[in-house]
PDB file of N, CA and C in Angstrom:
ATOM      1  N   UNK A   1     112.015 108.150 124.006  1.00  0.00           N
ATOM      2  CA  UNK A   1     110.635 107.679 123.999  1.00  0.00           C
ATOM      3  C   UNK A   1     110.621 106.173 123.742  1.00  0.00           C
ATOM      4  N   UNK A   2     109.723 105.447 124.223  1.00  0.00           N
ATOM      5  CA  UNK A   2     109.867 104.213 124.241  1.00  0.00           C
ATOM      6  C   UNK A   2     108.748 104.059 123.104  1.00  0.00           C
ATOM      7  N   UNK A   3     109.074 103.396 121.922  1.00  0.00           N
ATOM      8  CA  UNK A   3     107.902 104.024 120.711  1.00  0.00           C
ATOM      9  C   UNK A   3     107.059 102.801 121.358  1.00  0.00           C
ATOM     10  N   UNK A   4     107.160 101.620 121.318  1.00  0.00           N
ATOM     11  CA  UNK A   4     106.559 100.011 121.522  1.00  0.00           C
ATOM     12  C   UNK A   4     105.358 100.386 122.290  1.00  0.00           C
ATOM     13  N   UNK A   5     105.927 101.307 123.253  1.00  0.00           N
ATOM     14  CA  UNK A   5     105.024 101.621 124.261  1.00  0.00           C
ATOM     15  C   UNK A   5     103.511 102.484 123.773  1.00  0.00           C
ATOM     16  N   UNK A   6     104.219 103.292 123.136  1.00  0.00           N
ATOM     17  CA  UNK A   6     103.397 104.693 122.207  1.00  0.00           C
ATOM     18  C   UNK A   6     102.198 103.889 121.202  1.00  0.00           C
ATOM     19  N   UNK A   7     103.075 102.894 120.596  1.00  0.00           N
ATOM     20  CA  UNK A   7     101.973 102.326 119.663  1.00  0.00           C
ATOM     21  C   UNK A   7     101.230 101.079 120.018  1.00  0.00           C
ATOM     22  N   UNK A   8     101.361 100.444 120.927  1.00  0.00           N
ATOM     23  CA  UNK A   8     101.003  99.279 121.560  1.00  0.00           C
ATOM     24  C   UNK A   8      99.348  99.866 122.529  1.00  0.00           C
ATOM     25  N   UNK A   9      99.636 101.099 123.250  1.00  0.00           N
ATOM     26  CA  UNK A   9      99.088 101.602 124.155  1.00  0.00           C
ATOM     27  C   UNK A   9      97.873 102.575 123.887  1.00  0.00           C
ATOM     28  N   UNK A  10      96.676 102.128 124.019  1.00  0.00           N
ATOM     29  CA  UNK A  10      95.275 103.185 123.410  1.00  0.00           C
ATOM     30  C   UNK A  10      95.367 103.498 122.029  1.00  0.00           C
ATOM     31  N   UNK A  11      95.401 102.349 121.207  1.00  0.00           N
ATOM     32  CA  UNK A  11      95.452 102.443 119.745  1.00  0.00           C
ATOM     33  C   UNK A  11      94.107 101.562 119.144  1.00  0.00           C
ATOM     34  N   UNK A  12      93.184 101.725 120.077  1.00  0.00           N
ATOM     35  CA  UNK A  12      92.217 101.017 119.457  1.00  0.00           C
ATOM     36  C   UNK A  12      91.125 101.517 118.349  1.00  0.00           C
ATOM     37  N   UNK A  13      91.684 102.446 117.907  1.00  0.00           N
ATOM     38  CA  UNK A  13      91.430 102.906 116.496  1.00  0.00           C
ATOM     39  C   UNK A  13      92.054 102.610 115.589  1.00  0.00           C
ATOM     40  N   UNK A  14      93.384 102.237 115.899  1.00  0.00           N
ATOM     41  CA  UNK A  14      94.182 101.926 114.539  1.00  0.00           C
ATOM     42  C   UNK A  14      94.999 103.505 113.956  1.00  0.00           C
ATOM     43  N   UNK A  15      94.509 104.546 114.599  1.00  0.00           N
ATOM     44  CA  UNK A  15      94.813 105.570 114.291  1.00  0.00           C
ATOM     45  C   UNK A  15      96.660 105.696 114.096  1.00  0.00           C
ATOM     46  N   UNK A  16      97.305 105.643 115.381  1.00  0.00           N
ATOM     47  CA  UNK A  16      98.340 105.306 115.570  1.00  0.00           C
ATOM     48  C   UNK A  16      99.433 104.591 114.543  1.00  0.00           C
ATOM     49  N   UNK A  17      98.575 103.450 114.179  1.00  0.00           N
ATOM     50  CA  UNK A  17      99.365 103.037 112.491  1.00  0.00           C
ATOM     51  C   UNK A  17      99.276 103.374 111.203  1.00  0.00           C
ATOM     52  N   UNK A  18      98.306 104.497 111.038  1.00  0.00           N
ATOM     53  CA  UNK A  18      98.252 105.471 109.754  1.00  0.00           C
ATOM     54  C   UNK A  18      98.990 106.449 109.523  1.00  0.00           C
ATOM     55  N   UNK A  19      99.942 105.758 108.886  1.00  0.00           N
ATOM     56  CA  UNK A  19     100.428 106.738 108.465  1.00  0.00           C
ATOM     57  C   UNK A  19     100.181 108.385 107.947  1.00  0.00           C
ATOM     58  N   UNK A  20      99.318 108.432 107.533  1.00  0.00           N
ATOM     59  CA  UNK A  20      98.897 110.112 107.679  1.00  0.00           C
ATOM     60  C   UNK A  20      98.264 110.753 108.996  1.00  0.00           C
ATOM     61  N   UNK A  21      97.707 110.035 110.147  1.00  0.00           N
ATOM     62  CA  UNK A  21      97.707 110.114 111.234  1.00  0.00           C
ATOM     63  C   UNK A  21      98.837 110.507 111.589  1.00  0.00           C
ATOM     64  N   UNK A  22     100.170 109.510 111.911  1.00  0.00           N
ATOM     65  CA  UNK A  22     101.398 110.024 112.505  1.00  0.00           C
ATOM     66  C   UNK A  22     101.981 111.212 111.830  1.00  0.00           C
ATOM     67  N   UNK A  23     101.957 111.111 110.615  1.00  0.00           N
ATOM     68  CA  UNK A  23     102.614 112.630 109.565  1.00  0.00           C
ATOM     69  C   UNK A  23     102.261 113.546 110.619  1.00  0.00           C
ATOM     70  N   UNK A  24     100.820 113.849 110.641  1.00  0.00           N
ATOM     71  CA  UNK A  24     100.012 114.903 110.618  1.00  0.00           C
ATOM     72  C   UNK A  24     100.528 115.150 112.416  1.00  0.00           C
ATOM     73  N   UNK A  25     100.060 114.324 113.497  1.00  0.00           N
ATOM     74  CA  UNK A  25     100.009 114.721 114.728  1.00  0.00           C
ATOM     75  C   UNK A  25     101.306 114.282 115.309  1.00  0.00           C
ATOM     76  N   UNK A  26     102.390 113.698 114.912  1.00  0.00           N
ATOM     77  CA  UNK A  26     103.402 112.653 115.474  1.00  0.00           C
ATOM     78  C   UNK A  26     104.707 112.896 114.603  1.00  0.00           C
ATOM     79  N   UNK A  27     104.968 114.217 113.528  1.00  0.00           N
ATOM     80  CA  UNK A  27     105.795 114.624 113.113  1.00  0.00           C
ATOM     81  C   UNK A  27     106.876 114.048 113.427  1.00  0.00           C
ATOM     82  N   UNK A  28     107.404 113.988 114.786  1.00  0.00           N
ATOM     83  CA  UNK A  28     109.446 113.725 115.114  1.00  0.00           C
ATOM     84  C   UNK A  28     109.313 112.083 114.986  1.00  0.00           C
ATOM     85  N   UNK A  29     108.053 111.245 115.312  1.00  0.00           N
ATOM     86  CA  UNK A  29     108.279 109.991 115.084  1.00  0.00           C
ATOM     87  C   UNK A  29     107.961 109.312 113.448  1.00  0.00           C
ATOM     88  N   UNK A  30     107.424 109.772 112.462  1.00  0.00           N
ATOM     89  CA  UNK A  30     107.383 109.688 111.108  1.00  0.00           C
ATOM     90  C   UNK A  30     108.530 110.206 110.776  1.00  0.00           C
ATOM     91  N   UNK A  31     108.963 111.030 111.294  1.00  0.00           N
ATOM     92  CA  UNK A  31     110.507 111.334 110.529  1.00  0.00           C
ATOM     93  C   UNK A  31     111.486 110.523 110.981  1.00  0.00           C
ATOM     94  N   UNK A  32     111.412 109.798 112.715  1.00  0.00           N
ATOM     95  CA  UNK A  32     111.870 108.733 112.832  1.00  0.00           C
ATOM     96  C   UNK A  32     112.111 107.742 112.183  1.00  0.00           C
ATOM     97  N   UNK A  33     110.982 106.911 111.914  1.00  0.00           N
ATOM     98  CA  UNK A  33     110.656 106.249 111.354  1.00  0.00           C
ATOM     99  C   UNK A  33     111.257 106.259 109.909  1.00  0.00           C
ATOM    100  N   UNK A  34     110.676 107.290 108.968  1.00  0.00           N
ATOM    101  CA  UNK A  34     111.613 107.089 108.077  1.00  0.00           C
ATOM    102  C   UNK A  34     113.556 107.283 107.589  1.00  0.00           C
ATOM    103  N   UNK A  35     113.648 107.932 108.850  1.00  0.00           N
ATOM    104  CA  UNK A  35     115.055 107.810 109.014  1.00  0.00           C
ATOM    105  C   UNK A  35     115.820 106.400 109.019  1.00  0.00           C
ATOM    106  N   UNK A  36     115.000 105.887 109.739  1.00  0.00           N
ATOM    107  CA  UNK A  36     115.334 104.625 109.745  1.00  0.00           C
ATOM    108  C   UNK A  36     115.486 103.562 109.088  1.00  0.00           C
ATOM    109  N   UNK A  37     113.891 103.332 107.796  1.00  0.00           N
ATOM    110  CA  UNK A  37     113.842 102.637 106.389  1.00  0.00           C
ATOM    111  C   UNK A  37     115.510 103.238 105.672  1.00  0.00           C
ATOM    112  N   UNK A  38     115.361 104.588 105.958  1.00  0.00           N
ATOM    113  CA  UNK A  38     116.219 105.000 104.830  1.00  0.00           C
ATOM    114  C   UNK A  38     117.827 104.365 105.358  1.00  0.00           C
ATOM    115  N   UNK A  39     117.995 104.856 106.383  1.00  0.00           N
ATOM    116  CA  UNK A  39     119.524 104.412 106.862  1.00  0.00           C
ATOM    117  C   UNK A  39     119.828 103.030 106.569  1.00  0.00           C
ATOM    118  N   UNK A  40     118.734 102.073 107.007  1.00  0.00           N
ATOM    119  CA  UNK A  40     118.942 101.063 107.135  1.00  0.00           C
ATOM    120  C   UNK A  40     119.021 100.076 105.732  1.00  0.00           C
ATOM    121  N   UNK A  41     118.692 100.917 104.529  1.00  0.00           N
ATOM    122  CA  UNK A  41     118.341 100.956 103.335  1.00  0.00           C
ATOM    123  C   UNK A  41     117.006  99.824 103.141  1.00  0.00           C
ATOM    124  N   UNK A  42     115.577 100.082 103.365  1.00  0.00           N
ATOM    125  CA  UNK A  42     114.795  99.132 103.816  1.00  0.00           C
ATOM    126  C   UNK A  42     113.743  99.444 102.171  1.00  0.00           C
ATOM    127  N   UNK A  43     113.362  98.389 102.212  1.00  0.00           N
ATOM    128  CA  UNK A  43     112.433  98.447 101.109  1.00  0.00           C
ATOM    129  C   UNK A  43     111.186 100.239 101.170  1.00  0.00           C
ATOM    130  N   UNK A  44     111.468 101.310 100.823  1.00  0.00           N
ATOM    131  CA  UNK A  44     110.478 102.285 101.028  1.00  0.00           C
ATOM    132  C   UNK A  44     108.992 102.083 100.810  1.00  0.00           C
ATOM    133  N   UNK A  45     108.605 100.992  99.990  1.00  0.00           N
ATOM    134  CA  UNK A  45     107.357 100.826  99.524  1.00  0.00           C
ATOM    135  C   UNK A  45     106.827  99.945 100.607  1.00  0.00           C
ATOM    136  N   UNK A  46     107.277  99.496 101.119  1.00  0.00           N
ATOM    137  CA  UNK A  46     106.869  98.476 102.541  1.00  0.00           C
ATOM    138  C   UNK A  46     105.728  99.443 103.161  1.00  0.00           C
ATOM    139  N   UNK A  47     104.474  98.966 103.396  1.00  0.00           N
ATOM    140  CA  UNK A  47     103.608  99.030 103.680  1.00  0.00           C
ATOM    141  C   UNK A  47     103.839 100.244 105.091  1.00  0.00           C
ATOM    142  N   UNK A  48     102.900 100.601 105.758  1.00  0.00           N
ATOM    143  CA  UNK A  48     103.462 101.713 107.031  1.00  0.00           C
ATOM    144  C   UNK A  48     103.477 101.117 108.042  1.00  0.00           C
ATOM    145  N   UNK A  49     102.429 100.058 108.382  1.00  0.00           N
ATOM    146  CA  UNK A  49     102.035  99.238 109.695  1.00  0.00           C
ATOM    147  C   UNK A  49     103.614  98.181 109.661  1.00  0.00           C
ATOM    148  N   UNK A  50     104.390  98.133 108.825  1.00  0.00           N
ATOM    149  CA  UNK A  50     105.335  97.026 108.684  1.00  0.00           C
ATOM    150  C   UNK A  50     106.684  97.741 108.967  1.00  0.00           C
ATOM    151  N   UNK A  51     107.161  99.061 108.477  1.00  0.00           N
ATOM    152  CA  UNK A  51     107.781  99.982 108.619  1.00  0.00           C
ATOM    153  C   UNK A  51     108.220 100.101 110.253  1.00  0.00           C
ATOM    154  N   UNK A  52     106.849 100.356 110.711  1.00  0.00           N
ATOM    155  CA  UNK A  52     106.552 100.636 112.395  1.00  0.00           C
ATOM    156  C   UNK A  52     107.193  99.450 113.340  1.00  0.00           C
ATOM    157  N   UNK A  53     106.804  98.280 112.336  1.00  0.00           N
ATOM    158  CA  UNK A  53     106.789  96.698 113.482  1.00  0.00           C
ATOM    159  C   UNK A  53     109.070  96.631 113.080  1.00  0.00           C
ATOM    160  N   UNK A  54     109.370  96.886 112.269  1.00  0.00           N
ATOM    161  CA  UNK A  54     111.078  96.958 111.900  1.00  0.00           C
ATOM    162  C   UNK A  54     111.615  98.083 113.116  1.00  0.00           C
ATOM    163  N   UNK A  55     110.981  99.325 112.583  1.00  0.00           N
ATOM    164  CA  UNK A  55     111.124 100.388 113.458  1.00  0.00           C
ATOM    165  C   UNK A  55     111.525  99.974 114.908  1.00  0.00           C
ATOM    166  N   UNK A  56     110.104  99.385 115.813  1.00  0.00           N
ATOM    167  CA  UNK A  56     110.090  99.194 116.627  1.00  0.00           C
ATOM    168  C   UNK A  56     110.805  98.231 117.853  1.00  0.00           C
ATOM    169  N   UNK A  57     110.993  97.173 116.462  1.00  0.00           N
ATOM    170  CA  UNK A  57     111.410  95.859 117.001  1.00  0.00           C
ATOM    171  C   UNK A  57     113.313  96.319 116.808  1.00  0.00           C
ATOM    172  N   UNK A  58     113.678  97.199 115.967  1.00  0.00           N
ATOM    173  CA  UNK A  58     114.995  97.956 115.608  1.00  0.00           C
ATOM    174  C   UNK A  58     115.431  96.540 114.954  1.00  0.00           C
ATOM    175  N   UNK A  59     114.720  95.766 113.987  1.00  0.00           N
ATOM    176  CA  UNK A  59     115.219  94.717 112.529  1.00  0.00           C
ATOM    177  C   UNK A  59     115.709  96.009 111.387  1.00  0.00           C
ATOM    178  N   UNK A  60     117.348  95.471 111.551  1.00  0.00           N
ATOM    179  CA  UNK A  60     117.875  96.246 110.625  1.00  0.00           C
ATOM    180  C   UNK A  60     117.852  95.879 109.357  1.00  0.00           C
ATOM    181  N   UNK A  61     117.281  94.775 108.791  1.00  0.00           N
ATOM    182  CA  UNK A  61     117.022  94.339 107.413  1.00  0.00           C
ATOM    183  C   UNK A  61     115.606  93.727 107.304  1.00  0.00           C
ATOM    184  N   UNK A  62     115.195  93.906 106.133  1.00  0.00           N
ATOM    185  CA  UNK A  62     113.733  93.279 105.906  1.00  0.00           C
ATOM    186  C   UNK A  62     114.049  91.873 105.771  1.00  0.00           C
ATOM    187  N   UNK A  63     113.146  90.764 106.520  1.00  0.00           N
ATOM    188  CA  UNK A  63     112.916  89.580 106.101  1.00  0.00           C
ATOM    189  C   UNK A  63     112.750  88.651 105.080  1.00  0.00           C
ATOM    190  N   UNK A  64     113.886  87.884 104.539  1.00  0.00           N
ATOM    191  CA  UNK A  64     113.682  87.553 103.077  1.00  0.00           C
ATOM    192  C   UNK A  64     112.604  86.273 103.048  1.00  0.00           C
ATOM    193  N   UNK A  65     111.870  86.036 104.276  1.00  0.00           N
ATOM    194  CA  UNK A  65     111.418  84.702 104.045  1.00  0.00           C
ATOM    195  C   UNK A  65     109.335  85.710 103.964  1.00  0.00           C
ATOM    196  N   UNK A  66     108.932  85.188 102.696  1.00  0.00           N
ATOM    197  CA  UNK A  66     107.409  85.593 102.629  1.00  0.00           C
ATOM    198  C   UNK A  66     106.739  84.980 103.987  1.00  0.00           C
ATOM    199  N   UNK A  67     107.204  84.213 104.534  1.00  0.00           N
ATOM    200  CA  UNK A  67     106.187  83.042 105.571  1.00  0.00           C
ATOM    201  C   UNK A  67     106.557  83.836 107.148  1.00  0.00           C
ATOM    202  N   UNK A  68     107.255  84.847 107.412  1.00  0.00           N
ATOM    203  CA  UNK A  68     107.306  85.764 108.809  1.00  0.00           C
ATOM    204  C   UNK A  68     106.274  85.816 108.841  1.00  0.00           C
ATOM    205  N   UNK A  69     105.647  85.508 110.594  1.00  0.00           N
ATOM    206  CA  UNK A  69     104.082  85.968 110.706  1.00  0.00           C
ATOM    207  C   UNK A  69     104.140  86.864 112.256  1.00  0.00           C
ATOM    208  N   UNK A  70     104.403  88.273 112.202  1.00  0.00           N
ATOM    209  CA  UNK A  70     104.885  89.015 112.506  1.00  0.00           C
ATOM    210  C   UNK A  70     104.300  88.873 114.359  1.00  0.00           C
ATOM    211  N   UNK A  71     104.555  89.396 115.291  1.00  0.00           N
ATOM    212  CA  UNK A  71     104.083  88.361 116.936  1.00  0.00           C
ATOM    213  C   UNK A  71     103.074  89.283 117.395  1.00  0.00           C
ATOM    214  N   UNK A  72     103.166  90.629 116.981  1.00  0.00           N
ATOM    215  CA  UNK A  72     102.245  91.560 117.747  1.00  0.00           C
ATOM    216  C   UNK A  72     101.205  92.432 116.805  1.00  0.00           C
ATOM    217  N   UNK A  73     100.408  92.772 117.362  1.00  0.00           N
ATOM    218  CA  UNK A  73      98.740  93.279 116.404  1.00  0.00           C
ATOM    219  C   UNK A  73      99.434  94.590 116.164  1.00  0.00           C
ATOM    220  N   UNK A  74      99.542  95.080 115.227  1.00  0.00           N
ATOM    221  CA  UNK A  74      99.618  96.764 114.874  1.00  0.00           C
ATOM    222  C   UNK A  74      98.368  97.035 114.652  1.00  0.00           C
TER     223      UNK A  74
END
């Protein structure tokens, strides 16, 4: 699945980046997703919309600089 595509595409609810949204209807990609924080050993408390943009973009470490101003709208 091409996720970029999935969440980029008819998300004009925002639905798509809630996390209890995806839990609930999007099961194999929340478990994605957190497969991924976890493997990658990523901060877990990191927000969900930020999770998604690592996820997506496949950044295997969180950004140590506060001033990243991330390129695309989640």
């Amino acid at each position: 699945m091409e996720y970029k595509n999935f969440f980029l595409t008819d998300n004009k609810s925002g639905n798509k980046t809630r996390e209890d949204f995806i839990k609930k209807n999007y099961k194999d990609i929340f478990d994605n997703i957190n497969l991924f924080v976890e493997k990658n050993k990523l901060n877990e408390d990191l927000p969900f919309k930020e999770k998604i943009f690592l996820f997506i973009h496949n950044i295997l470490e969180q950004p140590k600089c506060g001033n990243l101003v991330y390129s695309i709208s989640l």
